[in-house]
C-alpha atoms as a PDB file:
ATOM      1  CA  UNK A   1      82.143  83.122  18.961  1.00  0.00           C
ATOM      2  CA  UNK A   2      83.346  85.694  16.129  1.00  0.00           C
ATOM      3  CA  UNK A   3      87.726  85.634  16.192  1.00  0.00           C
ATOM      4  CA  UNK A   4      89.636  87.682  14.485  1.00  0.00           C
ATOM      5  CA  UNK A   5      92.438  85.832  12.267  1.00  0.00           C
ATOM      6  CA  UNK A   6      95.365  87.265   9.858  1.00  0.00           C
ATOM      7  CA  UNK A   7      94.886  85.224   6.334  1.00  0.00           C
ATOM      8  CA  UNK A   8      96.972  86.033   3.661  1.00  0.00           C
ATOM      9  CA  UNK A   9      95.014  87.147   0.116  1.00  0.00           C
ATOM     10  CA  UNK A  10      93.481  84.788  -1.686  1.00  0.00           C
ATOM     11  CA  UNK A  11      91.207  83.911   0.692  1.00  0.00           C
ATOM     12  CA  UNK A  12      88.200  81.571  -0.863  1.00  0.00           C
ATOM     13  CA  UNK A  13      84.986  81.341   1.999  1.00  0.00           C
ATOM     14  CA  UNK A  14      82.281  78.387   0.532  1.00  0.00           C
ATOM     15  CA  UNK A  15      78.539  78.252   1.112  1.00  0.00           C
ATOM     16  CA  UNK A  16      77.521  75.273   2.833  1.00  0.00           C
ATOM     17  CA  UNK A  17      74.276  73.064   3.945  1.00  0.00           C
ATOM     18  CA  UNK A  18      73.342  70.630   6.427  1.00  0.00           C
ATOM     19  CA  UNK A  19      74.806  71.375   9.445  1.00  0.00           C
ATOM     20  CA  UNK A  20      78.602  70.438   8.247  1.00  0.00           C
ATOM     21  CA  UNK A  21      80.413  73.775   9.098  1.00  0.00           C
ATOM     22  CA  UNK A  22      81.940  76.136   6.602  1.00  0.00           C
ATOM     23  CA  UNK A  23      84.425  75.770   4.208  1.00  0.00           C
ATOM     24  CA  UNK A  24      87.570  78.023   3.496  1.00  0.00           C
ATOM     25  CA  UNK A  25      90.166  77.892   1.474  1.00  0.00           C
ATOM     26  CA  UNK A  26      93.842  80.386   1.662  1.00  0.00           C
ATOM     27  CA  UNK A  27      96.733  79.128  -1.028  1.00  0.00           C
ATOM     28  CA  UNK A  28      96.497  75.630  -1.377  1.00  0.00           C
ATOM     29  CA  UNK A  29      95.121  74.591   2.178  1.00  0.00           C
ATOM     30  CA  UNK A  30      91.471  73.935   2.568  1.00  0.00           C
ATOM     31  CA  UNK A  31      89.439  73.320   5.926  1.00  0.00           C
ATOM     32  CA  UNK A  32      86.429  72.973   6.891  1.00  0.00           C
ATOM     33  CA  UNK A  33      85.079  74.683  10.011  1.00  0.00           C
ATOM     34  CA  UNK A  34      83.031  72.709  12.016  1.00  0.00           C
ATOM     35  CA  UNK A  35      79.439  74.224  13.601  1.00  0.00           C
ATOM     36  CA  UNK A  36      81.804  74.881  17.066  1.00  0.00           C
ATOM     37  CA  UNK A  37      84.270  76.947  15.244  1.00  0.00           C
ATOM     38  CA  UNK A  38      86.915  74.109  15.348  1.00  0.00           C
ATOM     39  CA  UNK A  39      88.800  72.650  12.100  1.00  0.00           C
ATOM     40  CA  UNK A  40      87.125  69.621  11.234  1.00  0.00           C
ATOM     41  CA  UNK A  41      89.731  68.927   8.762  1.00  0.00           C
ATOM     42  CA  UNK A  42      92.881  70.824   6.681  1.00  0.00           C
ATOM     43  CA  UNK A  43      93.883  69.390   3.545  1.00  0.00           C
ATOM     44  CA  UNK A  44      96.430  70.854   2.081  1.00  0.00           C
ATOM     45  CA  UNK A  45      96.315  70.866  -1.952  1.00  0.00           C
ATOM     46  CA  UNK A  46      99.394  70.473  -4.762  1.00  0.00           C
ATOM     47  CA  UNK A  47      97.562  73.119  -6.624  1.00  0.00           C
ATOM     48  CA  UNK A  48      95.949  76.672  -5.373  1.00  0.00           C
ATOM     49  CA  UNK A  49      92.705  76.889  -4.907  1.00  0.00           C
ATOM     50  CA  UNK A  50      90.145  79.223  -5.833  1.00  0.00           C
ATOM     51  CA  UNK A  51      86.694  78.364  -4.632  1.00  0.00           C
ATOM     52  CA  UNK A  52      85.404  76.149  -2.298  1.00  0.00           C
ATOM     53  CA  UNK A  53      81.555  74.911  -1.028  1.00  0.00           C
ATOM     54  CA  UNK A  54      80.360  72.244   1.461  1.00  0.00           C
ATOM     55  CA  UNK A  55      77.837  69.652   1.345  1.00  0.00           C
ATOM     56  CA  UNK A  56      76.311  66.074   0.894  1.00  0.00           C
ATOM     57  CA  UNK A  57      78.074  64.792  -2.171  1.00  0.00           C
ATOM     58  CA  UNK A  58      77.837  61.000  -3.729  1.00  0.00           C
ATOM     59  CA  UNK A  59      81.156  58.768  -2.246  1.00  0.00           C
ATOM     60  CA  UNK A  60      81.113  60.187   1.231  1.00  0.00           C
ATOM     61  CA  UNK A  61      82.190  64.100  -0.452  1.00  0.00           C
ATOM     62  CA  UNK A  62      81.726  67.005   1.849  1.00  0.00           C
ATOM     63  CA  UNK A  63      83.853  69.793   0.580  1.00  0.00           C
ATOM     64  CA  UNK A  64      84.074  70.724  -3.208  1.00  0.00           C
ATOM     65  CA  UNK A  65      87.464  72.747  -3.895  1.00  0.00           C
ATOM     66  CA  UNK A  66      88.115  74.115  -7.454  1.00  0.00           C
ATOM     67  CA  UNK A  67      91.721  74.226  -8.268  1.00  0.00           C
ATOM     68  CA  UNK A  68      93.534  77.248 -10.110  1.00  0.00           C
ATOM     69  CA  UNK A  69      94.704  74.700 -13.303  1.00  0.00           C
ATOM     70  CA  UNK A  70      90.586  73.447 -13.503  1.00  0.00           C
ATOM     71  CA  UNK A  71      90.334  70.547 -11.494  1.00  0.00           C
ATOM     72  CA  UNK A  72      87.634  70.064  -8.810  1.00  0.00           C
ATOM     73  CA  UNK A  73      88.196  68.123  -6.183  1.00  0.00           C
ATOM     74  CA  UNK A  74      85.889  66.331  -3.758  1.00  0.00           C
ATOM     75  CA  UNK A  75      86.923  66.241  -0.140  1.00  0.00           C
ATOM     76  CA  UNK A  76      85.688  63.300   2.528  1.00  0.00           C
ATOM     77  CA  UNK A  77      85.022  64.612   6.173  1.00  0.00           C
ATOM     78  CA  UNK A  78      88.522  63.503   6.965  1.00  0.00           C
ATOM     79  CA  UNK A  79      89.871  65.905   4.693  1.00  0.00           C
ATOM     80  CA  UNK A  80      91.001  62.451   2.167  1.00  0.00           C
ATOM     81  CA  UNK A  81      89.960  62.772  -1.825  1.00  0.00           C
ATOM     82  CA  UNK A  82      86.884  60.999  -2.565  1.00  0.00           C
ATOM     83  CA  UNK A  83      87.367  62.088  -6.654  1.00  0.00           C
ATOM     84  CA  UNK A  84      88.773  64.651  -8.798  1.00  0.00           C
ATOM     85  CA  UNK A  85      86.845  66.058 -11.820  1.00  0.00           C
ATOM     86  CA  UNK A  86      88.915  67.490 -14.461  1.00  0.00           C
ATOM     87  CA  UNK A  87      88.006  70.831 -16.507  1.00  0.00           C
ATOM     88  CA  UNK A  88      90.049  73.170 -18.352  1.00  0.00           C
ATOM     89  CA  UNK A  89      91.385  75.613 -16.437  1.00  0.00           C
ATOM     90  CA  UNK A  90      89.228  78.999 -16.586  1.00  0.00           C
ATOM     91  CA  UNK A  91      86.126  76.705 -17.648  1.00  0.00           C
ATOM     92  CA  UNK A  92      84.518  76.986 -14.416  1.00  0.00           C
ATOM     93  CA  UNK A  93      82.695  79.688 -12.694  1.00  0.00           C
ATOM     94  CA  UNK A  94      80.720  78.162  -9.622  1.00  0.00           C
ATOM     95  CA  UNK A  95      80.680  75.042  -7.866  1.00  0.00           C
ATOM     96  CA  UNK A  96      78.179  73.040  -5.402  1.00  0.00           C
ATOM     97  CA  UNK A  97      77.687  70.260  -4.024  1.00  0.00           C
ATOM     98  CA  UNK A  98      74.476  68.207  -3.702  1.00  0.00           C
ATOM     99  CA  UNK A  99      73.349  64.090  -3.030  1.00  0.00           C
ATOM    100  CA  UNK A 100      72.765  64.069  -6.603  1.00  0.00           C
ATOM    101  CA  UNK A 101      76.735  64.953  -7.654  1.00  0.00           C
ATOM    102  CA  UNK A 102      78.702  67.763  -8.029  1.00  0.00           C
ATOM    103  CA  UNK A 103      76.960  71.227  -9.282  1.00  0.00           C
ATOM    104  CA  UNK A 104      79.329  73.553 -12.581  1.00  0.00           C
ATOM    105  CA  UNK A 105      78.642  76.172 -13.891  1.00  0.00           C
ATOM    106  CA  UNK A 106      79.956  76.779 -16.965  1.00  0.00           C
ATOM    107  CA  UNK A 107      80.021  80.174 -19.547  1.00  0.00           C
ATOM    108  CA  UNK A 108      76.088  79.629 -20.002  1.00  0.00           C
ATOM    109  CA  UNK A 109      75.424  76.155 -18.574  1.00  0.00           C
ATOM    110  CA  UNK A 110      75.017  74.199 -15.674  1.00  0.00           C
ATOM    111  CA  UNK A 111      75.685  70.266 -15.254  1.00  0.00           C
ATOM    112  CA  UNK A 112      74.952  67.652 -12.163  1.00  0.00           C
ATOM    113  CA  UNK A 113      78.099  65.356 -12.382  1.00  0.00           C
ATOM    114  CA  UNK A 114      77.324  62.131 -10.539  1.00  0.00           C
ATOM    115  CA  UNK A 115      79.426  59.265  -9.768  1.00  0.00           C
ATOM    116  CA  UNK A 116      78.178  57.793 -13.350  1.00  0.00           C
ATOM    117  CA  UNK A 117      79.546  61.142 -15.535  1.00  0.00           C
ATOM    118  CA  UNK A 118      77.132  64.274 -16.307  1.00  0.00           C
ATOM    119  CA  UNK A 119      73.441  63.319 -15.215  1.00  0.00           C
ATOM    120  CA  UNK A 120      72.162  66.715 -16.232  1.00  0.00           C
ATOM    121  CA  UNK A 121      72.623  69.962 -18.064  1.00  0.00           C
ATOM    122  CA  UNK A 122      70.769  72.974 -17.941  1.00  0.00           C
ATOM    123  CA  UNK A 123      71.332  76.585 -20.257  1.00  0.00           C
ATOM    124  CA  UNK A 124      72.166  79.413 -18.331  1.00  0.00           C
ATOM    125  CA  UNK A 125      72.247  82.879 -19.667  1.00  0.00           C
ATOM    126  CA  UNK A 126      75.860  84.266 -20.486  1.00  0.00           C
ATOM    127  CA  UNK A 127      75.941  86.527 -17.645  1.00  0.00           C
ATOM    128  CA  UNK A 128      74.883  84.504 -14.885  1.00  0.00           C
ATOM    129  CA  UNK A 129      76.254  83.660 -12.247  1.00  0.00           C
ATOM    130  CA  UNK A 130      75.190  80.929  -9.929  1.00  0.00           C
ATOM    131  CA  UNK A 131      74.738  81.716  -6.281  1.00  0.00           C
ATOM    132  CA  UNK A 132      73.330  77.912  -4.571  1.00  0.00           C
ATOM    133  CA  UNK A 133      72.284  74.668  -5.462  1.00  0.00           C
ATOM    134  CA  UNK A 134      69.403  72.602  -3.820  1.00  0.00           C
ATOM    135  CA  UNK A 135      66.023  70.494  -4.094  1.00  0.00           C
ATOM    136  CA  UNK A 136      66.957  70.458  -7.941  1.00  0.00           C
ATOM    137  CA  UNK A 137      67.221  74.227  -8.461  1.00  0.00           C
ATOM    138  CA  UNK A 138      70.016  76.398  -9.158  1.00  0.00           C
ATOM    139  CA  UNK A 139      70.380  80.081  -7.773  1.00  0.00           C
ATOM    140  CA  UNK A 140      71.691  82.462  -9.549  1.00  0.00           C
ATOM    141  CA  UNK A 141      71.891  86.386 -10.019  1.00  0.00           C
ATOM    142  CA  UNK A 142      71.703  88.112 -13.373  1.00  0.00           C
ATOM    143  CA  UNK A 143      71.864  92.158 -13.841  1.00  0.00           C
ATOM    144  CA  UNK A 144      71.320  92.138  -9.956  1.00  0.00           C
ATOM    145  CA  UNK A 145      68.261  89.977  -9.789  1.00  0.00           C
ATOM    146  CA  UNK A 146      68.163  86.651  -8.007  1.00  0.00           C
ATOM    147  CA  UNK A 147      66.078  84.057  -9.951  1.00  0.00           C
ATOM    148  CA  UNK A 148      65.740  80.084  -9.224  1.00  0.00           C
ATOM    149  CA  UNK A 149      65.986  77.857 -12.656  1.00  0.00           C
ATOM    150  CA  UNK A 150      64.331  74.103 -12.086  1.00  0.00           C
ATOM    151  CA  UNK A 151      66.816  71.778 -13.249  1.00  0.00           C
ATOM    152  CA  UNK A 152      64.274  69.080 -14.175  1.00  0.00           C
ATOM    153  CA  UNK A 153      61.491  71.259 -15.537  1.00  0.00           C
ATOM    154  CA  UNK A 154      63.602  74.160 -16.831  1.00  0.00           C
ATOM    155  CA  UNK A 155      60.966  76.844 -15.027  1.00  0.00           C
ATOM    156  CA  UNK A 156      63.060  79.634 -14.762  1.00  0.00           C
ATOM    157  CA  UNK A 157      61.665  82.567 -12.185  1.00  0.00           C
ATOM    158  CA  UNK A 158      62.280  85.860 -10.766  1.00  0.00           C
ATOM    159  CA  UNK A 159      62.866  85.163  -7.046  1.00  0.00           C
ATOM    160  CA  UNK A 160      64.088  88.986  -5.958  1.00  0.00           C
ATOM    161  CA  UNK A 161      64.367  92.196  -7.977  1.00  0.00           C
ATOM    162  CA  UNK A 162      67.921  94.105  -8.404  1.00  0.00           C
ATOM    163  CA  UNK A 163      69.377  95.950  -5.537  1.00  0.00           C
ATOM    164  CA  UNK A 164      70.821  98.923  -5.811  1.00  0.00           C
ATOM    165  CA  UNK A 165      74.409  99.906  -5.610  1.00  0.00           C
ATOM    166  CA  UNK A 166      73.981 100.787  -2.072  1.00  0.00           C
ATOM    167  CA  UNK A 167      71.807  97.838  -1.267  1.00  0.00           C
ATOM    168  CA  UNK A 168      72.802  94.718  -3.275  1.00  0.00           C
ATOM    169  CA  UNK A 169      70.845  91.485  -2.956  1.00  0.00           C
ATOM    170  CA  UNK A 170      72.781  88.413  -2.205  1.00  0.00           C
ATOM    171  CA  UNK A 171      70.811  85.032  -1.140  1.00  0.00           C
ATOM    172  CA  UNK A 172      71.244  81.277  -0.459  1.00  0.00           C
ATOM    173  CA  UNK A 173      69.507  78.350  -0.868  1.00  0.00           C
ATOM    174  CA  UNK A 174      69.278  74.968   1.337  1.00  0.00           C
ATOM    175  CA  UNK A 175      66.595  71.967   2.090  1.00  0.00           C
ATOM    176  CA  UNK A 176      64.986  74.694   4.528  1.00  0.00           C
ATOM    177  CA  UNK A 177      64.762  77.721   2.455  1.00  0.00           C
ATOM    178  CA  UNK A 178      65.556  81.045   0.980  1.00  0.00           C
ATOM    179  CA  UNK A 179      67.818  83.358   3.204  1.00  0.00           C
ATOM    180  CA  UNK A 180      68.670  86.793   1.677  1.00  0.00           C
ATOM    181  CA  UNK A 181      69.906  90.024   2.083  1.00  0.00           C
ATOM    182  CA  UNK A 182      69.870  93.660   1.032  1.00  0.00           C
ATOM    183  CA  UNK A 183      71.543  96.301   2.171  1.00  0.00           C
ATOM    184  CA  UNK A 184      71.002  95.568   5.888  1.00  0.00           C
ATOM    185  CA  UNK A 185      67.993  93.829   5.991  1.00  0.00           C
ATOM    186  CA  UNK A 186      67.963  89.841   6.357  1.00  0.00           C
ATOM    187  CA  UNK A 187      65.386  87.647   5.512  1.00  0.00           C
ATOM    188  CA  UNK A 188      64.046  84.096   5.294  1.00  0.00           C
ATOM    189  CA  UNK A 189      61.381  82.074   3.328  1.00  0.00           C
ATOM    190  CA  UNK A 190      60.323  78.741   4.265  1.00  0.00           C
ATOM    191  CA  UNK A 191      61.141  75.765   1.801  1.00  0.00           C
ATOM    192  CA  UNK A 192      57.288  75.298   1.495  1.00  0.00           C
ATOM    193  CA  UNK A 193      57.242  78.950   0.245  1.00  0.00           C
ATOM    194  CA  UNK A 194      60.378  78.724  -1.732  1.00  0.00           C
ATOM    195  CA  UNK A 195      58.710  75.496  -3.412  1.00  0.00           C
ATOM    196  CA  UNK A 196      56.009  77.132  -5.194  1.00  0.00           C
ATOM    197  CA  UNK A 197      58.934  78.852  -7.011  1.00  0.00           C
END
């Protein structure tokens, strides 16, 4: 049931994927809404943070919250750390988080960071920006366009044309498929669909 809620500004709202809830973040405090609308945790941060996404990490991580000075750190459904990952700050544009480790993007890359240290690394191009991460393929939108890159194969494809001012095309991708929008249209592809990607 939708409530209405005074937050003060910055106010960080993460993606998320199996069934855990939703993640925000205001200031410094993060919590994660569970699937009934109740906190399922609130951890409150020494540092502000700035983005924020749910899901089945490595070590028992749900939450991924990127800090203001460049630190990410990994959240158990308690709300304790399970790990901090340490970038300079501005370095990251987009986090995720996946069973196979923690999802950056960086100015024209992506890496998996597992419990072990950087599994994988992908190019990106400069202007990307990535939307999702799952079954091994980033999401990301470039002049408009949404397009899927294959981590392990490096297939890169055109998964929906540019949107219009008017219409933009967001999207998200999880283990059951491709959800978009445009303008105010929703849709939904299968995973078997989205697999042929």
């Amino acid at each position: 049931m939708p409530q209405d809620v005074e937050l003060p500004s910055p106010f960080a709202i993460g993606d998320s994927t199996s069934g855990l809830g939703i993640p925000y973040a205001v200031g410094n405090e993060v919590v994660l809404l569970g699937t009934n609308g109740a906190a399922v945790f609130r951890h409150v941060d020494p540092a502000r943070i700035v983005a924020v996404t749910a899901g089945r990490g490595p070590g028992g991580a749900v939450v991924a919250a990127l800090r203001a000075t460049g630190e990410v750190v990994l959240l158990r459904a308690d709300g304790t750390t399970a790990g901090t990952v340490s970038y300079p700050a501005n370095a990251v544009r987009a986090i995720a988080l996946a069973p196979s480790g923690l999802i950056v993007q960086h100015p024209g890359s992506v890496e998996i960071r597992g419990p072990s240290g950087v599994s994988a690394t992908a190019a990106l191009p400069a202007a990307a920006v990535m939307m999702d991460f799952a079954e091994g393929r980033v999401l990301y939108t470039l002049k408009g366009a949404v397009r899927s890159l294959a981590i392990r194969t490096g297939k890169d494809t055109l998964v929906l044309k540019a949107g219009t001012g008017s219409a933009p095309v967001t999207a998200t991708l999880d283990t059951r498929g491709l959800g978009w929008a445009r303008g105010r249209s929703v849709s939904f592809a299968c995973a078997a669909c989205v697999g042929r990607l």
